[in-house]
PDB file of N, CA and C in Angstrom:
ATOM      1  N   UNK A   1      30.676  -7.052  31.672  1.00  0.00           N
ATOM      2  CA  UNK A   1      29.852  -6.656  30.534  1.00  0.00           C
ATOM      3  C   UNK A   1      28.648  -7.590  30.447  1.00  0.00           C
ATOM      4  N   UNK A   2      27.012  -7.141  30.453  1.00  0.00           N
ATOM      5  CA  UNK A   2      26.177  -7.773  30.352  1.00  0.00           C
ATOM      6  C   UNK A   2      26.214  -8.629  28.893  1.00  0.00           C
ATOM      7  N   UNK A   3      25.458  -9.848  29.426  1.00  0.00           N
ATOM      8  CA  UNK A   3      25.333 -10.605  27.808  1.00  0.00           C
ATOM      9  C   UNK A   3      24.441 -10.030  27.173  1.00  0.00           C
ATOM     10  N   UNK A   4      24.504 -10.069  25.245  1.00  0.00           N
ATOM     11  CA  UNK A   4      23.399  -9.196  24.894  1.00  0.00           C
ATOM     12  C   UNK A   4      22.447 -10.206  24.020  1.00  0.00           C
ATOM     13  N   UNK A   5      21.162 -10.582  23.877  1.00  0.00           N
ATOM     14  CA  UNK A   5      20.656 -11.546  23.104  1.00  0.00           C
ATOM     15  C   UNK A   5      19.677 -11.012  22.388  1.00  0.00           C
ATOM     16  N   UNK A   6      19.512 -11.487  21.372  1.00  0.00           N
ATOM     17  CA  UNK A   6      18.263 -11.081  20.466  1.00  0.00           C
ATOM     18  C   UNK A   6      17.168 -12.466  20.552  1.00  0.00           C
ATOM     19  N   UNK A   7      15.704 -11.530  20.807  1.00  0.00           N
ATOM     20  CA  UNK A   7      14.487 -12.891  20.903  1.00  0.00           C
ATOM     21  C   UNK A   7      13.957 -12.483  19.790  1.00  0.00           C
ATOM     22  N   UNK A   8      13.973 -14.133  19.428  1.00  0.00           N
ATOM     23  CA  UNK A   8      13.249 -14.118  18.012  1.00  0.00           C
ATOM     24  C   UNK A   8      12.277 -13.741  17.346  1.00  0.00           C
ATOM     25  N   UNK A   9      11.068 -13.771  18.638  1.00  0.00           N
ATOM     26  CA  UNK A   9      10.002 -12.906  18.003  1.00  0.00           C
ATOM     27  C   UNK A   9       9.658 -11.734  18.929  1.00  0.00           C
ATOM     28  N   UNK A  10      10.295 -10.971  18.903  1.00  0.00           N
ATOM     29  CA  UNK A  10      10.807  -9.131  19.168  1.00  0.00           C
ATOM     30  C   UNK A  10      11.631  -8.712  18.143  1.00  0.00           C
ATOM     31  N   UNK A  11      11.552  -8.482  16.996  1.00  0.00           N
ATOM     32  CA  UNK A  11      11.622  -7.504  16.690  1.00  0.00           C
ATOM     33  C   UNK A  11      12.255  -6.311  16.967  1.00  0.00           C
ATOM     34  N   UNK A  12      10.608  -5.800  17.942  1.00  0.00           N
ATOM     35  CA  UNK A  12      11.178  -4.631  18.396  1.00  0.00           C
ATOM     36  C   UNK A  12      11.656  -4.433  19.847  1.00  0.00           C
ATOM     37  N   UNK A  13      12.533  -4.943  19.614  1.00  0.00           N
ATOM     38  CA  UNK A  13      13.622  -5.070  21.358  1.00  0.00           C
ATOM     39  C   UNK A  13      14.469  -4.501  20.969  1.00  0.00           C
ATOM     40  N   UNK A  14      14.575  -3.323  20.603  1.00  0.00           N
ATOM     41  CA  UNK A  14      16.049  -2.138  20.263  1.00  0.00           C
ATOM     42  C   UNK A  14      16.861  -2.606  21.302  1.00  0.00           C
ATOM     43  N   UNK A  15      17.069  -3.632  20.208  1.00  0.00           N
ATOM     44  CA  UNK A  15      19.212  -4.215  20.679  1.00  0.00           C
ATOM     45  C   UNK A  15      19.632  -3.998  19.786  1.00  0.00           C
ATOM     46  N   UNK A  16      20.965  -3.990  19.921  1.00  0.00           N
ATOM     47  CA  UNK A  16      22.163  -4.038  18.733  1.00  0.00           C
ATOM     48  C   UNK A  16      21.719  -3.077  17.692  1.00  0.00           C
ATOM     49  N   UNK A  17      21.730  -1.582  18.376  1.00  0.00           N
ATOM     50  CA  UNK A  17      21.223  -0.692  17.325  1.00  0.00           C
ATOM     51  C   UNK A  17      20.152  -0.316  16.782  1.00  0.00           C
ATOM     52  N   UNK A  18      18.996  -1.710  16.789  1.00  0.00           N
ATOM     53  CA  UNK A  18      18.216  -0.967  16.363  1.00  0.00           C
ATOM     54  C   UNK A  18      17.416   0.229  16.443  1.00  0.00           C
ATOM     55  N   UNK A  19      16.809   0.940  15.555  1.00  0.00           N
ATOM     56  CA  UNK A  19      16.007   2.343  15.608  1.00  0.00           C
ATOM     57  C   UNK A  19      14.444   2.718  14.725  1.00  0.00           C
ATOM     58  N   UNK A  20      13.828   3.453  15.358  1.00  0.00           N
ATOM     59  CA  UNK A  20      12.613   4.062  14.863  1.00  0.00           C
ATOM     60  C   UNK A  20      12.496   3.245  13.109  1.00  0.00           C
ATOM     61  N   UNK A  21      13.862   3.851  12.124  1.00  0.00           N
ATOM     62  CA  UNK A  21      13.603   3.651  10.959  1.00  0.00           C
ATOM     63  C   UNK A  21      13.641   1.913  10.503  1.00  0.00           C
ATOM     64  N   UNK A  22      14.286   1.334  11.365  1.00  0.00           N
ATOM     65  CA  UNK A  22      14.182  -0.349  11.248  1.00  0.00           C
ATOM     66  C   UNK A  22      12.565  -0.485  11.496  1.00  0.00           C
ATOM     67  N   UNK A  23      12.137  -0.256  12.825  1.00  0.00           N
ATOM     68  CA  UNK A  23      11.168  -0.647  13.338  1.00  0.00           C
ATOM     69  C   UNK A  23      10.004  -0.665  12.220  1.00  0.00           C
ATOM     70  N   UNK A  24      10.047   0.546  11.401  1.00  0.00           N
ATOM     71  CA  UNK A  24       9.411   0.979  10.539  1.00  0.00           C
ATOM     72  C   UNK A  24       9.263   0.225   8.533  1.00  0.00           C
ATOM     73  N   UNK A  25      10.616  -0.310   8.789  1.00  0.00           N
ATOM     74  CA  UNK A  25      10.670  -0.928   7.867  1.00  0.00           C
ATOM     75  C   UNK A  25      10.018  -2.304   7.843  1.00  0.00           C
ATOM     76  N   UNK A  26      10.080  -2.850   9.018  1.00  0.00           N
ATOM     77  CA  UNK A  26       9.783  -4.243   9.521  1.00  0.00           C
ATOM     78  C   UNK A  26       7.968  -4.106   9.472  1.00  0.00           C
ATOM     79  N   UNK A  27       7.753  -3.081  10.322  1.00  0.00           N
ATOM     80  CA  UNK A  27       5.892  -2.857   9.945  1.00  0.00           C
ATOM     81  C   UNK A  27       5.633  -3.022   8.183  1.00  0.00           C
ATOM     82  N   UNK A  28       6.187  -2.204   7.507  1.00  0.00           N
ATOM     83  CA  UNK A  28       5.991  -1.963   6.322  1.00  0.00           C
ATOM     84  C   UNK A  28       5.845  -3.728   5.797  1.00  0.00           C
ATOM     85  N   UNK A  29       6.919  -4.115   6.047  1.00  0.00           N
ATOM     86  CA  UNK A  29       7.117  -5.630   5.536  1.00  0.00           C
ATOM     87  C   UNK A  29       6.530  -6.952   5.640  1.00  0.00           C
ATOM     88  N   UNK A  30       5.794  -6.596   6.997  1.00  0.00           N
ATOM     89  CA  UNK A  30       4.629  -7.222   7.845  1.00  0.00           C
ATOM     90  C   UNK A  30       3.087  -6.950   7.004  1.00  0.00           C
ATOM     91  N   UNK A  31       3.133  -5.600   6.733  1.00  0.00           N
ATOM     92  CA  UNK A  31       1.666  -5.180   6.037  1.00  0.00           C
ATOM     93  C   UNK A  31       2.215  -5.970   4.691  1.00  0.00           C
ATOM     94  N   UNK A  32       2.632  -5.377   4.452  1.00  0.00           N
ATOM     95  CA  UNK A  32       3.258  -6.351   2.570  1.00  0.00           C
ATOM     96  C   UNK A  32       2.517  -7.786   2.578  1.00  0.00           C
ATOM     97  N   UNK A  33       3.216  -8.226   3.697  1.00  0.00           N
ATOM     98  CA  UNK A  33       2.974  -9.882   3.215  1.00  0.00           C
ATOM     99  C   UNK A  33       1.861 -10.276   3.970  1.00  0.00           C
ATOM    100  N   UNK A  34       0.979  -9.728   4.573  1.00  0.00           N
ATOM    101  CA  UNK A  34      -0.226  -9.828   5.043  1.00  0.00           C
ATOM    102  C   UNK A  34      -1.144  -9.528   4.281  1.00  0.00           C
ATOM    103  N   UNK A  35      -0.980  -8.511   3.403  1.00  0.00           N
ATOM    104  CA  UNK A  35      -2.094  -8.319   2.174  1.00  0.00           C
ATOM    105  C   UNK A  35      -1.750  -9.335   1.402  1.00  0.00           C
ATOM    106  N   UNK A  36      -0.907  -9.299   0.929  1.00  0.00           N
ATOM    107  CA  UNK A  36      -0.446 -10.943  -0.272  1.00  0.00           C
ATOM    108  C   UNK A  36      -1.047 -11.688   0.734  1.00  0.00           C
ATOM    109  N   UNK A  37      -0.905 -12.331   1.742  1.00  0.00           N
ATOM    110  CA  UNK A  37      -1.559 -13.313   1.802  1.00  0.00           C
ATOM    111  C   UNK A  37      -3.196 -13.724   1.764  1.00  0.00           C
ATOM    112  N   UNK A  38      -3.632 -12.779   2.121  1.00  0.00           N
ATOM    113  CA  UNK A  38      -5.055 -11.989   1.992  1.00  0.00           C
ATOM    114  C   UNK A  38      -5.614 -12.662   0.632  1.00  0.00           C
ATOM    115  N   UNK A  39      -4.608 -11.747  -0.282  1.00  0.00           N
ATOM    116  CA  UNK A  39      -4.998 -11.304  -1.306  1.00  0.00           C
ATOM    117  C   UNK A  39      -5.102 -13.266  -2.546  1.00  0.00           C
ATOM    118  N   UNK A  40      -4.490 -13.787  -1.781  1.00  0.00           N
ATOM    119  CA  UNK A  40      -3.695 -15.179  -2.610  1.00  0.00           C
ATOM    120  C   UNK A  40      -4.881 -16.330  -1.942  1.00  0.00           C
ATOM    121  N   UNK A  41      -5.584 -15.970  -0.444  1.00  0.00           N
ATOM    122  CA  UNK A  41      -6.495 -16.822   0.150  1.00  0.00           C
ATOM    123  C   UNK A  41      -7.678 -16.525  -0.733  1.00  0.00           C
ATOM    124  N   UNK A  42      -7.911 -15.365  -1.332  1.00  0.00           N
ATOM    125  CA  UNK A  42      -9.065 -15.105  -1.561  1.00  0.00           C
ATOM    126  C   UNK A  42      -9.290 -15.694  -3.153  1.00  0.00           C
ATOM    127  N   UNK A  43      -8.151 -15.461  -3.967  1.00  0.00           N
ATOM    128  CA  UNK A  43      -8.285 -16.112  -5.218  1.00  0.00           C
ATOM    129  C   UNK A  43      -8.445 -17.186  -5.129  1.00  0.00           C
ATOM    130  N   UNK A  44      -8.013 -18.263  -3.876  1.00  0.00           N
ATOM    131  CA  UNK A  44      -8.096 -19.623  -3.796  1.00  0.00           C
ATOM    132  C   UNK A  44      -9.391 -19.795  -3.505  1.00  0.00           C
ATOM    133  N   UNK A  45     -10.171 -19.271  -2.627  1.00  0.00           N
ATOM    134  CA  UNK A  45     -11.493 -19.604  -2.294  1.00  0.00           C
ATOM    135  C   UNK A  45     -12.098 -19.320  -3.196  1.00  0.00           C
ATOM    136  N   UNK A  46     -11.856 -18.305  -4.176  1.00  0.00           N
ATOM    137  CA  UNK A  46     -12.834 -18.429  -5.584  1.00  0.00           C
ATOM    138  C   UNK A  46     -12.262 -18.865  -6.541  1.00  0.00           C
ATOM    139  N   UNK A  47     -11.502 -19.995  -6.616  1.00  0.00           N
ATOM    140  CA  UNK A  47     -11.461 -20.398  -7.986  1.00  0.00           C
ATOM    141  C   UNK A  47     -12.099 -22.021  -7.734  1.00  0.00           C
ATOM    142  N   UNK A  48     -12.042 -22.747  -8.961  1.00  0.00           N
ATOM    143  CA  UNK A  48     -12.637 -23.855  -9.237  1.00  0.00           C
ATOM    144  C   UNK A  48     -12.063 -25.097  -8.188  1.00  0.00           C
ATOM    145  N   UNK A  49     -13.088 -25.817  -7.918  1.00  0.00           N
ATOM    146  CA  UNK A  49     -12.483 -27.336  -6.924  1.00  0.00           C
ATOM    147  C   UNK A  49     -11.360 -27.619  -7.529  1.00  0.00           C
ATOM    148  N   UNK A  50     -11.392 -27.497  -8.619  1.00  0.00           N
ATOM    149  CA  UNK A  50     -10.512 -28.641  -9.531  1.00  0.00           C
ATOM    150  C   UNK A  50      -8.905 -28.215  -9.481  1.00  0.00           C
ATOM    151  N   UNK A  51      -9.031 -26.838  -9.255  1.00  0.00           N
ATOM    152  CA  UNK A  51      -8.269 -26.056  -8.835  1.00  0.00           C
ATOM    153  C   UNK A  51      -7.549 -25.693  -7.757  1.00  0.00           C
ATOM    154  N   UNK A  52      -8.739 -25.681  -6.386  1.00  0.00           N
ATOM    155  CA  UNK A  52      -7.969 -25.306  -5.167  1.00  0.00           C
ATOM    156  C   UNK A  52      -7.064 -26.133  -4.597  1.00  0.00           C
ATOM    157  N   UNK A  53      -7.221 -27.333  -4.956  1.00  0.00           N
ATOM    158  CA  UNK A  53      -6.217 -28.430  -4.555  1.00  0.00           C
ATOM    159  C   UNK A  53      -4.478 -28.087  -4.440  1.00  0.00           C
ATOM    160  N   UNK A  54      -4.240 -28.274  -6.050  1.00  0.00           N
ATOM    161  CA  UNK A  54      -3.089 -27.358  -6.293  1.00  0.00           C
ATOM    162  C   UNK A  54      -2.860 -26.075  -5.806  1.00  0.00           C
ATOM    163  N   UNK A  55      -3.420 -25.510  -5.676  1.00  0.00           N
ATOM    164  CA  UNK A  55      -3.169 -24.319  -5.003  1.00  0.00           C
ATOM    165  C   UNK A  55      -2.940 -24.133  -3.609  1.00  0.00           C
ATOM    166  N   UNK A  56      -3.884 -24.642  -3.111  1.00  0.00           N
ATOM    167  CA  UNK A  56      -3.196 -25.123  -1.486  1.00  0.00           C
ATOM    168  C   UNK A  56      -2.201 -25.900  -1.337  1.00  0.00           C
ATOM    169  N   UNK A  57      -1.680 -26.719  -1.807  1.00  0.00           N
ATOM    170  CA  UNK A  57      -0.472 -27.914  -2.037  1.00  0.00           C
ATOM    171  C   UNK A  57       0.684 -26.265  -2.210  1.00  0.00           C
ATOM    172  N   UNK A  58       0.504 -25.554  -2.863  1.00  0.00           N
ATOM    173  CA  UNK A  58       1.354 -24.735  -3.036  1.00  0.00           C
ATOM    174  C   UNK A  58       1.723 -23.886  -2.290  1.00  0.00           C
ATOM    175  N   UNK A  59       0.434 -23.343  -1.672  1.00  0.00           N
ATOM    176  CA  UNK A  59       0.677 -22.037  -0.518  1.00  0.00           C
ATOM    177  C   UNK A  59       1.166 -22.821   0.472  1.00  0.00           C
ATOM    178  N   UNK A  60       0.854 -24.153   0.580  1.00  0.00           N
ATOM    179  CA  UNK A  60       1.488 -24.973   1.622  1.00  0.00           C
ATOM    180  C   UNK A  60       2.470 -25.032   1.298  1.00  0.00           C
ATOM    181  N   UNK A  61       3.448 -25.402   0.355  1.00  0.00           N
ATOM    182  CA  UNK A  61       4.572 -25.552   0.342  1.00  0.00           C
ATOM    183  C   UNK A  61       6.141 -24.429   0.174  1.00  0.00           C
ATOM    184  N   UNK A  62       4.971 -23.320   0.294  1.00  0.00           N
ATOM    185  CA  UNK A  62       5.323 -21.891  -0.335  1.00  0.00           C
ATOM    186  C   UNK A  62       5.756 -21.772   1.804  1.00  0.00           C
ATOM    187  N   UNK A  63       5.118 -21.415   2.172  1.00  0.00           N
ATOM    188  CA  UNK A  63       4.762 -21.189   3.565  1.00  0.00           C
ATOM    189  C   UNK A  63       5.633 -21.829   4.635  1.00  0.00           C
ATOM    190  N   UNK A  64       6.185 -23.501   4.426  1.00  0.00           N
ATOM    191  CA  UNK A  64       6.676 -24.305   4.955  1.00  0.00           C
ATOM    192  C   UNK A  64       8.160 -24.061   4.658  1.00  0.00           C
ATOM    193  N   UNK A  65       8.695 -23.921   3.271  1.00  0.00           N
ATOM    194  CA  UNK A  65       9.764 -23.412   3.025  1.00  0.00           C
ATOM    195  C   UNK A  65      10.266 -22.084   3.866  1.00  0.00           C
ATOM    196  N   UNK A  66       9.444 -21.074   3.837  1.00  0.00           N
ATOM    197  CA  UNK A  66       9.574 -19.796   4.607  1.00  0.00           C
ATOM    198  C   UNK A  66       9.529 -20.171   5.755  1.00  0.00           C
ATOM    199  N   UNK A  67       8.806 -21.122   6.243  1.00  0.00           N
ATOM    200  CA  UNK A  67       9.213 -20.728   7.496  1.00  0.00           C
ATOM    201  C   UNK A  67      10.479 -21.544   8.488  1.00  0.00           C
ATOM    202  N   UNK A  68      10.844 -22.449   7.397  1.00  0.00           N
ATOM    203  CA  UNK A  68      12.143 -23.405   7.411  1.00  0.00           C
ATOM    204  C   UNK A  68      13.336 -22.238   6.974  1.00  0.00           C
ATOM    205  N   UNK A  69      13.286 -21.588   5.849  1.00  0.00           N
ATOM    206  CA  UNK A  69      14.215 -20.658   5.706  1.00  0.00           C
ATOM    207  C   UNK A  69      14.620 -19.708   7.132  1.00  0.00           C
ATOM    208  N   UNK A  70      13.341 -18.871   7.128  1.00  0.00           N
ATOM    209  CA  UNK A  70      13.339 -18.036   8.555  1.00  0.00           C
ATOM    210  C   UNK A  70      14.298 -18.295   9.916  1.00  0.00           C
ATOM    211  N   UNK A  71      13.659 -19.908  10.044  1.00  0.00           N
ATOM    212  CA  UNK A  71      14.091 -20.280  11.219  1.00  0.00           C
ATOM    213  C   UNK A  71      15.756 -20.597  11.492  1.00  0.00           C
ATOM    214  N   UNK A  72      15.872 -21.291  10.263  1.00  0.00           N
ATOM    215  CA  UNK A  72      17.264 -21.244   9.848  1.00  0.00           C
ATOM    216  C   UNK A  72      18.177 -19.884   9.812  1.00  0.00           C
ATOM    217  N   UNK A  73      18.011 -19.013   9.347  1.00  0.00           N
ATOM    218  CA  UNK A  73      18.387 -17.751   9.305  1.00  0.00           C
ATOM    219  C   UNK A  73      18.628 -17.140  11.101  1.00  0.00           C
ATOM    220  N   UNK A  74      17.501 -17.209  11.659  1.00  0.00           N
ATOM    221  CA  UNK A  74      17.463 -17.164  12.826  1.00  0.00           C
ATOM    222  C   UNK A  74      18.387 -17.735  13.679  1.00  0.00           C
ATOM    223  N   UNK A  75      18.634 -19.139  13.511  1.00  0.00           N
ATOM    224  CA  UNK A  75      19.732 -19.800  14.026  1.00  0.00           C
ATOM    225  C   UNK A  75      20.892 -19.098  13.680  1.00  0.00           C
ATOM    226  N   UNK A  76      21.191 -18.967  12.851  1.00  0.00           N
ATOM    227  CA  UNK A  76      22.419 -18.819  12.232  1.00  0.00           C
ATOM    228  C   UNK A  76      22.995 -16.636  13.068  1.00  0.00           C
ATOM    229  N   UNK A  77      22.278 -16.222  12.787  1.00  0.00           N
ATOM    230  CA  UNK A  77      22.075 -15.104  13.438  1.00  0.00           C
ATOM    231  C   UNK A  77      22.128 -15.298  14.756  1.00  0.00           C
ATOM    232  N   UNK A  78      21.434 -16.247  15.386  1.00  0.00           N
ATOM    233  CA  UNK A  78      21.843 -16.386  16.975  1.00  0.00           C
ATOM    234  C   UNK A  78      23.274 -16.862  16.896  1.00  0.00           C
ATOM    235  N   UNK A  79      23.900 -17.181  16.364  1.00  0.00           N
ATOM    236  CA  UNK A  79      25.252 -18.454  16.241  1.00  0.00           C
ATOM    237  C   UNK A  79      26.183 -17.068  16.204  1.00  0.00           C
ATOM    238  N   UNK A  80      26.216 -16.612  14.771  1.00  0.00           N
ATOM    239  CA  UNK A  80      26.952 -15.062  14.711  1.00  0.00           C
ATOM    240  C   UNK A  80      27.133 -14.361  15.987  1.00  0.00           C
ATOM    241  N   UNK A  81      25.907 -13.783  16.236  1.00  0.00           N
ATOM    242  CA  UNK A  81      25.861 -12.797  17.502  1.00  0.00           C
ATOM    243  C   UNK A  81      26.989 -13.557  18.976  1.00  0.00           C
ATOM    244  N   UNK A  82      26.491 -14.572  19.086  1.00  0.00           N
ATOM    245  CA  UNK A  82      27.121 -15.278  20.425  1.00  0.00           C
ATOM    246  C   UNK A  82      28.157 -15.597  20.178  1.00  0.00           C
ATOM    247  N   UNK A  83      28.691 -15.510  18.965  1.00  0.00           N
ATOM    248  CA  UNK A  83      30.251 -15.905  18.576  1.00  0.00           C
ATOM    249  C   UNK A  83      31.197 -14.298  18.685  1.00  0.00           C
ATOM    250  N   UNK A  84      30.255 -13.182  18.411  1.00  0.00           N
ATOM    251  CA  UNK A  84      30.349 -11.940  18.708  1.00  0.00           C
ATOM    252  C   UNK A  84      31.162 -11.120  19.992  1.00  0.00           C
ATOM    253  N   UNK A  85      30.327 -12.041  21.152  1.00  0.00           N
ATOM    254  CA  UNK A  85      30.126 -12.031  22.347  1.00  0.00           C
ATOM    255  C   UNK A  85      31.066 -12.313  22.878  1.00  0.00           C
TER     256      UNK A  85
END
């Protein structure tokens, strides 16, 4: 029996089931948080000096968490699967 692995950034590597309507959900979720982010850079560049400080301190810390969560999650999902196996 071949080994089966999931790469982290694929997505769309229809393993383990995935289909059309995942794929689709994952775009959707991608546009989501690409406009928010858009949308959150742009209030920062127009609001006051006094202001953007904090605000970047935040999206920074907003961002760093996520992507510490993510990665973690990721692990843990690789750990599952190969324990699967």
């Amino acid at each position: 029996m071949p080994v089966q692995s999931i790469h982290r950034f694929n997505p769309f590597a229809l393993q383990h089931g995935s289909n059309l309507q995942t794929h689709e959900k994952v775009q959707e979720i991608v546009w989501y948080a690409e406009s928010r982010f858009w949308t959150i850079l742009s209030k920062i560049s127009n609001a006051d000096r006094e202001h953007q400080a904090w605000m970047q301190n935040l999206l920074h810390r907003e961002l760093v968490c996520l992507a510490f969560g993510l990665s973690n999650l990721a692990d843990i999902l690789q750990s599952f699967l190969s324990y699967l196996t």
